[in-house]
N, C-alpha and C. Protein backbone atom coordinates (compact mmCIF):
# COMPACT_ATOMS: atom_id res chain seq x y z
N UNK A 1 1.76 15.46 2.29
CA UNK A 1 0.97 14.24 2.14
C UNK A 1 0.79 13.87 0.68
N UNK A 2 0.50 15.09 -0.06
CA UNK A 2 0.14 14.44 -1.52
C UNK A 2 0.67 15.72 -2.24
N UNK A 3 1.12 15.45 -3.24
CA UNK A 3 1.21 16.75 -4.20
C UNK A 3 0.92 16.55 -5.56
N UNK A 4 0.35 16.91 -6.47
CA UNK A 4 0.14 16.41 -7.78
C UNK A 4 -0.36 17.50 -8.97
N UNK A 5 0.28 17.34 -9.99
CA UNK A 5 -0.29 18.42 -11.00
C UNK A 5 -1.19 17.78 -11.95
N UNK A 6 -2.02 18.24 -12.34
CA UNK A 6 -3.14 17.55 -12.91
C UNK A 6 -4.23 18.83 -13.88
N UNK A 7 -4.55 18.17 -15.02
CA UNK A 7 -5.32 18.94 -16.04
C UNK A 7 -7.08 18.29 -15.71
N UNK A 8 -7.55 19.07 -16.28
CA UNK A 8 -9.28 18.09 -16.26
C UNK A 8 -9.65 17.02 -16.29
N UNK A 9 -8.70 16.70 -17.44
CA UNK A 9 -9.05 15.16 -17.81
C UNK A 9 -8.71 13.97 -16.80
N UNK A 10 -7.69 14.86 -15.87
CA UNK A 10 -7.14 13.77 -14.82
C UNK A 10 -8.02 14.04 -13.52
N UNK A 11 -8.88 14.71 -13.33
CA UNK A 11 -9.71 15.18 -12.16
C UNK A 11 -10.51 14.09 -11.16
N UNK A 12 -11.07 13.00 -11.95
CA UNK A 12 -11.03 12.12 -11.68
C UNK A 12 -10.01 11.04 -10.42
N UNK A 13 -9.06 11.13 -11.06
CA UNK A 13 -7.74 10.06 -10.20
C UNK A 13 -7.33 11.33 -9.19
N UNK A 14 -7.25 12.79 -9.38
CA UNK A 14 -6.80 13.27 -8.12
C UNK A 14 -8.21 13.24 -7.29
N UNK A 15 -9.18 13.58 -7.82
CA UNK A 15 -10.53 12.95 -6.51
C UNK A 15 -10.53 11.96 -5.71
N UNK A 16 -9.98 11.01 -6.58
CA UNK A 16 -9.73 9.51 -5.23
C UNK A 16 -8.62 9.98 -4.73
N UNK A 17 -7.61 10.50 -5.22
CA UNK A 17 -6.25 10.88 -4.59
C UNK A 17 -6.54 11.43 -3.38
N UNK A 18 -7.37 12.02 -3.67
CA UNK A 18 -7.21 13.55 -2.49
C UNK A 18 -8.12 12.31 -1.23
N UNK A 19 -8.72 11.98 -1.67
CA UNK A 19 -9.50 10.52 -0.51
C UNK A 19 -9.60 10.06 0.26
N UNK A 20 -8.21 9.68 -0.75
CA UNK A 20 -7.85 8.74 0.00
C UNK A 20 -6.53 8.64 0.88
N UNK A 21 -6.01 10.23 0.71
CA UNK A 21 -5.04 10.64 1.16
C UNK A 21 -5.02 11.35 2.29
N UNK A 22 -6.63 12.00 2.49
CA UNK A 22 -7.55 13.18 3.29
C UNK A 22 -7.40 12.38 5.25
N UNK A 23 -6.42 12.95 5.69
CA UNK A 23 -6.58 12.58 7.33
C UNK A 23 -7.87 13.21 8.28
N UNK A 24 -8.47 14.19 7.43
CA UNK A 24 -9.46 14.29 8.21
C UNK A 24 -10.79 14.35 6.75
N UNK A 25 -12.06 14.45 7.54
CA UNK A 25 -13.08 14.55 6.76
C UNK A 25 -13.81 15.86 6.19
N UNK A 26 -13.01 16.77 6.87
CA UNK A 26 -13.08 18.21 6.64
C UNK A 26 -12.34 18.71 5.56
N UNK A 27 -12.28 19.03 4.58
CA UNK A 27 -11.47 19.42 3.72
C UNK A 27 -11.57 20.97 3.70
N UNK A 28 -10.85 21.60 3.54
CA UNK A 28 -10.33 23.07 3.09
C UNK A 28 -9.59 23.23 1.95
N UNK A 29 -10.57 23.71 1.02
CA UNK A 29 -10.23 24.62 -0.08
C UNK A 29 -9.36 25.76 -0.58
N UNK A 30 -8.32 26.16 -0.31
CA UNK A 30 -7.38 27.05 -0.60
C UNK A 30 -7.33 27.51 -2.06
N UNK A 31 -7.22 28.68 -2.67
CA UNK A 31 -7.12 28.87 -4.53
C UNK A 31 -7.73 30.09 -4.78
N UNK A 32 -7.15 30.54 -5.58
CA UNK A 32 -7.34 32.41 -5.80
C UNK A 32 -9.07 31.64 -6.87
N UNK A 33 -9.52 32.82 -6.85
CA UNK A 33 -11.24 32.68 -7.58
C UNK A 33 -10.33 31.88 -9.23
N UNK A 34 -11.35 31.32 -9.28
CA UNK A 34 -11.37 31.03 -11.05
C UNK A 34 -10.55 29.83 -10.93
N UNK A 35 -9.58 29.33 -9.73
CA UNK A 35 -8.82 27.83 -9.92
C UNK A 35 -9.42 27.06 -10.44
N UNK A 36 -10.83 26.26 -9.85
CA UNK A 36 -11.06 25.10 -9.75
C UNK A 36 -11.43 23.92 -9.14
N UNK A 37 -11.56 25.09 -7.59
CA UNK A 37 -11.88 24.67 -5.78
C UNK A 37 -13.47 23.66 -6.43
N UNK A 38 -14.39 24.64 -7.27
CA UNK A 38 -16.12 23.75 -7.23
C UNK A 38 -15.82 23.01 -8.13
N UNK A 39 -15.11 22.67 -9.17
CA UNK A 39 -14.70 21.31 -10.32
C UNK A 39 -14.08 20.59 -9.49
N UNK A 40 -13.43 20.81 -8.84
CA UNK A 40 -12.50 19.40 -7.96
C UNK A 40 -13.54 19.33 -6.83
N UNK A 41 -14.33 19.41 -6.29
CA UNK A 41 -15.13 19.18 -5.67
C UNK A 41 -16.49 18.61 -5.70
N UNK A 42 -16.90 18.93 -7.25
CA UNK A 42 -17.81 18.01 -7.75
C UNK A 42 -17.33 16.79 -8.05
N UNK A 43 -16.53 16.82 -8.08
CA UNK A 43 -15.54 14.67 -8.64
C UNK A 43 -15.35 14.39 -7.45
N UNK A 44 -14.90 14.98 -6.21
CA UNK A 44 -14.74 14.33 -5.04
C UNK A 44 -16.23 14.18 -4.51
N UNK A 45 -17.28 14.59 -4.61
CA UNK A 45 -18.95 14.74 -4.38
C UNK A 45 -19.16 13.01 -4.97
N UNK A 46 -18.86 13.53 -6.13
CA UNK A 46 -19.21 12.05 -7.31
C UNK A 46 -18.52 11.24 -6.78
N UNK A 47 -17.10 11.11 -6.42
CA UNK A 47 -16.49 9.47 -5.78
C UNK A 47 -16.93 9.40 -4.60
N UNK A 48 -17.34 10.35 -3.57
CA UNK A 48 -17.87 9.76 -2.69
C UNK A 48 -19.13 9.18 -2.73
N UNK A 49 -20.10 8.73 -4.03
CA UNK A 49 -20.87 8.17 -4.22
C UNK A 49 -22.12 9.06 -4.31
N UNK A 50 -22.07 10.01 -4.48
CA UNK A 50 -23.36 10.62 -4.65
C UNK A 50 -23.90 11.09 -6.60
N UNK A 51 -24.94 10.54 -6.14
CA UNK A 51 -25.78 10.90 -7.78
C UNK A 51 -26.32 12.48 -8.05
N UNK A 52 -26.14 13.34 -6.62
CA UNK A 52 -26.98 14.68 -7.06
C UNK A 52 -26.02 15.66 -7.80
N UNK A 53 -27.21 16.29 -7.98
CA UNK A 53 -26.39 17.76 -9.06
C UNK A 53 -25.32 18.36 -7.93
N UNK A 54 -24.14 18.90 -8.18
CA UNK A 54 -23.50 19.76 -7.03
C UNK A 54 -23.47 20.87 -7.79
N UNK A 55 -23.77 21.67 -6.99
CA UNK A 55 -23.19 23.31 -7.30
C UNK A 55 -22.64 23.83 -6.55
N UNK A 56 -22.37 25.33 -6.92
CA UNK A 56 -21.49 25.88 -5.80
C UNK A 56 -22.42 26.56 -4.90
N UNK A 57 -22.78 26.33 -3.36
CA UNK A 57 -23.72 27.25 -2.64
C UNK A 57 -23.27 28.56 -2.37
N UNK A 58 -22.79 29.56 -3.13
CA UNK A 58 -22.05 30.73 -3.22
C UNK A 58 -23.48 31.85 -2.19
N UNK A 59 -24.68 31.56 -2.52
CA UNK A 59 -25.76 32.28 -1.62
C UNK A 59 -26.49 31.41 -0.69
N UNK A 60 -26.32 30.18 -0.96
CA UNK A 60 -27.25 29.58 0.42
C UNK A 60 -25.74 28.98 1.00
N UNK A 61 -24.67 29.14 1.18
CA UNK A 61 -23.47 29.10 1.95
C UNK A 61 -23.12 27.46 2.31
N UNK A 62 -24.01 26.52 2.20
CA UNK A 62 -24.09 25.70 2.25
C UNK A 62 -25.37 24.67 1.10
N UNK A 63 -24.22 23.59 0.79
CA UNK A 63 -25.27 22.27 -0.21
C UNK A 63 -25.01 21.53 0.49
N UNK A 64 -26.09 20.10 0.45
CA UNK A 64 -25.82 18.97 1.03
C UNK A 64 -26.26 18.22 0.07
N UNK A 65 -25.27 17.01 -0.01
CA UNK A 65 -25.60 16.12 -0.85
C UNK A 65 -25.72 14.65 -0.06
N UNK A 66 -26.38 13.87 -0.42
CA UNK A 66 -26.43 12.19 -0.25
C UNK A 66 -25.23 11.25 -0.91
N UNK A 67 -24.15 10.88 0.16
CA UNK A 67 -23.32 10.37 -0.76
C UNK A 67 -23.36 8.44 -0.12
N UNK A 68 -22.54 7.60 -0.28
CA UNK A 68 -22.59 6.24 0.10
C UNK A 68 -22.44 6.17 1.33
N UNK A 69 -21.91 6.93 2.00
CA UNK A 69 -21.72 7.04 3.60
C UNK A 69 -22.37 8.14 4.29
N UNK A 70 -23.63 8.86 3.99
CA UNK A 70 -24.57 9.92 4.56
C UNK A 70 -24.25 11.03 4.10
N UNK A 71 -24.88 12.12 4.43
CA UNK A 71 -24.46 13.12 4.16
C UNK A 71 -22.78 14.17 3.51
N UNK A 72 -22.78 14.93 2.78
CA UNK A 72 -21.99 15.42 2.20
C UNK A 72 -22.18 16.65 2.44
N UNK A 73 -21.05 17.71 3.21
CA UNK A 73 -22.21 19.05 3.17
C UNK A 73 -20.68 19.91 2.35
N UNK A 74 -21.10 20.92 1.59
CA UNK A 74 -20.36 22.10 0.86
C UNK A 74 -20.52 23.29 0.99
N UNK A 75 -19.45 23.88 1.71
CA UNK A 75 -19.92 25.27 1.75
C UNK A 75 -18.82 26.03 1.08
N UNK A 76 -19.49 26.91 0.91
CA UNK A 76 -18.91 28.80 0.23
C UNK A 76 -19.13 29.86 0.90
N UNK A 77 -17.54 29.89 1.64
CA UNK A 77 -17.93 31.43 2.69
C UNK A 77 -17.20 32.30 1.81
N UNK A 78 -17.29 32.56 0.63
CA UNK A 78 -17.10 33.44 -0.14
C UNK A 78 -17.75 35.07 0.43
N UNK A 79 -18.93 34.62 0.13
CA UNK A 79 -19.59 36.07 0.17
C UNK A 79 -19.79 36.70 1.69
N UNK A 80 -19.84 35.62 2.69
CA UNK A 80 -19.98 35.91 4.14
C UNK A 80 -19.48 37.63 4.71
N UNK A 81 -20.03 38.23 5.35
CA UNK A 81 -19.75 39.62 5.65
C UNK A 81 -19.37 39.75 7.13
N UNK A 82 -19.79 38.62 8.36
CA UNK A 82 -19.24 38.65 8.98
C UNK A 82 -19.55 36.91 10.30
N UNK A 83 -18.77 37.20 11.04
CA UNK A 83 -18.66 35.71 11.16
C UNK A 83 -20.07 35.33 12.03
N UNK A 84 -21.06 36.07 12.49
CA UNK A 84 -22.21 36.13 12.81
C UNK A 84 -23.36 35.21 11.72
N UNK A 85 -23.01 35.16 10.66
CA UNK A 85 -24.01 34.24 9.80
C UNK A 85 -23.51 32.78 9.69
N UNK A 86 -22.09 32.41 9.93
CA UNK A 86 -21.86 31.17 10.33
C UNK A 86 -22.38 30.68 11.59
N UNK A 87 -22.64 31.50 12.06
CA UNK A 87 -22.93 30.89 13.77
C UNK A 87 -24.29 30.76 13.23
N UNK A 88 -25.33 31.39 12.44
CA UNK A 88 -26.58 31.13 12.10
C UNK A 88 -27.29 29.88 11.17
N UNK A 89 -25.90 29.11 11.09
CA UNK A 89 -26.02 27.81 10.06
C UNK A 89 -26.04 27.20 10.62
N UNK A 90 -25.22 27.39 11.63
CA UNK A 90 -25.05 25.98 12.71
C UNK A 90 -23.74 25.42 12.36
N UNK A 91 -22.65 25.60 12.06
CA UNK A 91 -21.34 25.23 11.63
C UNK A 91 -21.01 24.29 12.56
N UNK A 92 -21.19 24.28 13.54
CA UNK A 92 -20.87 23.47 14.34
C UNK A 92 -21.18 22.20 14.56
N UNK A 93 -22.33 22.40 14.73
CA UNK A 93 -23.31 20.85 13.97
C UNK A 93 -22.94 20.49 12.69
N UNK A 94 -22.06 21.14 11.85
CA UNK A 94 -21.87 20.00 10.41
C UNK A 94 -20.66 19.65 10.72
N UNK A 95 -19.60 20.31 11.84
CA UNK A 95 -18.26 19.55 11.97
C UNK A 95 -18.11 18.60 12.91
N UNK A 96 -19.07 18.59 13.52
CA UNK A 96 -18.69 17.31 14.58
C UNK A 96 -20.12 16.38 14.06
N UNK A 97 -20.22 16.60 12.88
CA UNK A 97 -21.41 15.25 12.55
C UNK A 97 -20.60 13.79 11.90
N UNK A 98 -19.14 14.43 11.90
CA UNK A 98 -18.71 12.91 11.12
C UNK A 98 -18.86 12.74 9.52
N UNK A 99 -19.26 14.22 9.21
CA UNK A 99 -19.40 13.70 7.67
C UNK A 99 -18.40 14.36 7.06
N UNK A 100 -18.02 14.24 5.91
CA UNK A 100 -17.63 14.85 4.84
C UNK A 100 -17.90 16.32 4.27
N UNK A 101 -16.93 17.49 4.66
CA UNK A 101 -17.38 19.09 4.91
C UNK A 101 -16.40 19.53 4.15
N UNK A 102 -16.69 20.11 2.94
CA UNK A 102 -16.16 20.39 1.55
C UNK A 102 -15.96 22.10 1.92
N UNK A 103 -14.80 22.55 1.81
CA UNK A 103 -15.17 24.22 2.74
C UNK A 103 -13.93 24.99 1.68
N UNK A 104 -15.12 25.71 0.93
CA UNK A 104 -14.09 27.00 0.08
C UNK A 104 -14.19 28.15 0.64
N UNK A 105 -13.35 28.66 0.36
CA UNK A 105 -12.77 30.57 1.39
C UNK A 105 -12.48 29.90 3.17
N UNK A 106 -11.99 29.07 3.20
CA UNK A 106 -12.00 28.65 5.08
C UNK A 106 -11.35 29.86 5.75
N UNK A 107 -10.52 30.72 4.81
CA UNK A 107 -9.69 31.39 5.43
C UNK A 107 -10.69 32.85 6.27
N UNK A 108 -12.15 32.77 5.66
CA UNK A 108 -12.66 33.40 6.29
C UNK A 108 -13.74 33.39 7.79
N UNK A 109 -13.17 31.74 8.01
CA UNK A 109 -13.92 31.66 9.20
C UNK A 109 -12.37 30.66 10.26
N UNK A 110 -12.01 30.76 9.72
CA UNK A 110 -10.19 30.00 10.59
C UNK A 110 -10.25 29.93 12.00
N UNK A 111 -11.18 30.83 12.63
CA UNK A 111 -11.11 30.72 14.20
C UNK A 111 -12.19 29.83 14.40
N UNK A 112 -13.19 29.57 13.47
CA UNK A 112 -14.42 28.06 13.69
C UNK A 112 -13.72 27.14 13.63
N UNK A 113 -12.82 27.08 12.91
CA UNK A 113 -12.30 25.44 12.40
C UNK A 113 -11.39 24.45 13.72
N UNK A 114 -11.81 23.44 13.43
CA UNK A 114 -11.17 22.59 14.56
C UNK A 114 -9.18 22.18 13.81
N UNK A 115 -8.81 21.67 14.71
CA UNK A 115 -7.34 21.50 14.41
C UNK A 115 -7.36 19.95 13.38
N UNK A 116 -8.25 19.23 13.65
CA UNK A 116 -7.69 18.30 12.68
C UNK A 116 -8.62 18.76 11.00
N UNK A 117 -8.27 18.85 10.40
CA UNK A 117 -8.63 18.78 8.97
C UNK A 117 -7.20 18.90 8.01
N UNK A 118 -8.08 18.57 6.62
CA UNK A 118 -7.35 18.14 5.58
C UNK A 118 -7.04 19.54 4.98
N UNK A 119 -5.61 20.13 4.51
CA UNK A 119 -5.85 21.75 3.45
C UNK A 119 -5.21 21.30 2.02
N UNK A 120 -6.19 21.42 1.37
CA UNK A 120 -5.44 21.62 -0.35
C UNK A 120 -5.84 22.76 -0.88
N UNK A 121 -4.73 22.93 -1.00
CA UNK A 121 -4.01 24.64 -2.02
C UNK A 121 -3.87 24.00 -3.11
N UNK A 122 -4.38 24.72 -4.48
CA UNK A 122 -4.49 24.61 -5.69
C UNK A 122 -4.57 25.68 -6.62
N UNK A 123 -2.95 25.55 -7.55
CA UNK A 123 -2.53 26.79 -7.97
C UNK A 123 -2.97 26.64 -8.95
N UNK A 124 -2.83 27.52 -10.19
CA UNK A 124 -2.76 27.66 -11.86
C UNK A 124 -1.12 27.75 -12.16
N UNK A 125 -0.91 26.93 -13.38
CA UNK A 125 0.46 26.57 -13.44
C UNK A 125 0.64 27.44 -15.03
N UNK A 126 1.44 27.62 -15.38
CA UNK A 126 1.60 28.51 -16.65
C UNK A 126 1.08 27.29 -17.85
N UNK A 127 1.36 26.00 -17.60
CA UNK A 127 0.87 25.43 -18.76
C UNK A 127 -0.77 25.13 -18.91
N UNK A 128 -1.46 25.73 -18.20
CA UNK A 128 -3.00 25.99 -17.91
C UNK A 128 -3.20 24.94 -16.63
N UNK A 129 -2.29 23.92 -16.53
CA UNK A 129 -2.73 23.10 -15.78
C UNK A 129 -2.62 23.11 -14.11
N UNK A 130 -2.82 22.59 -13.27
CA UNK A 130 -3.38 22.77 -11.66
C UNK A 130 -2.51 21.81 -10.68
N UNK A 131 -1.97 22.78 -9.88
CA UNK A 131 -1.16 21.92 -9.11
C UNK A 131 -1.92 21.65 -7.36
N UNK A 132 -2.26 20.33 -6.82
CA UNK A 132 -2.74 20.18 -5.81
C UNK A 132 -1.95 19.98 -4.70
N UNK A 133 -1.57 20.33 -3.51
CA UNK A 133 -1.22 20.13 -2.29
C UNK A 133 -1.59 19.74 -1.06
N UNK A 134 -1.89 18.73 -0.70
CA UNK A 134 -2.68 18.21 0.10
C UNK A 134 -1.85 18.77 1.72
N UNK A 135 -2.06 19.28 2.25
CA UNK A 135 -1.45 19.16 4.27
C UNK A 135 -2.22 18.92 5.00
């Protein structure tokens, strides 16, 4: 769907990229630690119209933000230990709400996830800069 290499300064234009390119509203985060999954995700936070601070919810597993079209929710199943504390969030209720579900480490909950969503994998390229893959 999309492929693009891109430095910081361009983070921006791949945020609408990724957008407006995104077949579903679920996005999945793919990228070894230290890529760049919560920087490209704060610019996609920001074009979808929201004014709040984003961070990464690395301990409350989930942020929600206010964006131009309702809710924005972000999660980090980074630290998750087993798939028993997703079921305690309510995961389910944020994927069939229709909103916009920003999801880093997905690979640790893959049997929650529904079949339609968006995956971008995002490497480190030897010239420091970041290559995006949208499927």
């Amino acid at each position: 769907m999309l492929e693009a290499e891109y430095s910081l300064s361009d983070i921006t234009a791949i945020a609408k990229k990724i957008i407006d390119n995104s077949q579903s509203k679920i996005l999945l985060f793919n990228g070894e630690m230290g890529v760049g999954k919560t920087t490209l995700i704060k610019e996609i936070v920001k074009e979808l119209g929201s004014k709040d601070n984003v961070s990464s919810p690395t301990f409350s597993i989930v942020n929600e933000y206010e964006g131009e079209e309702g809710p924005i929710y972000h999660f980090d199943f980074y630290r998750i230990n087993n798939i028993e504390e997703v079921y305690n969030i309510g995961l389910d209720y944020y994927l069939h709400e229709q909103a916009w579900c920003l999801i880093e480490w997905p690979e640790k909950i893959a049997e929650l996830l529904p079949n339609e969503v968006t995956i971008i994998d995002i490497k480190t390229q030897l010239n420091g800069k970041r290559t995006v893959n949208l499927k």
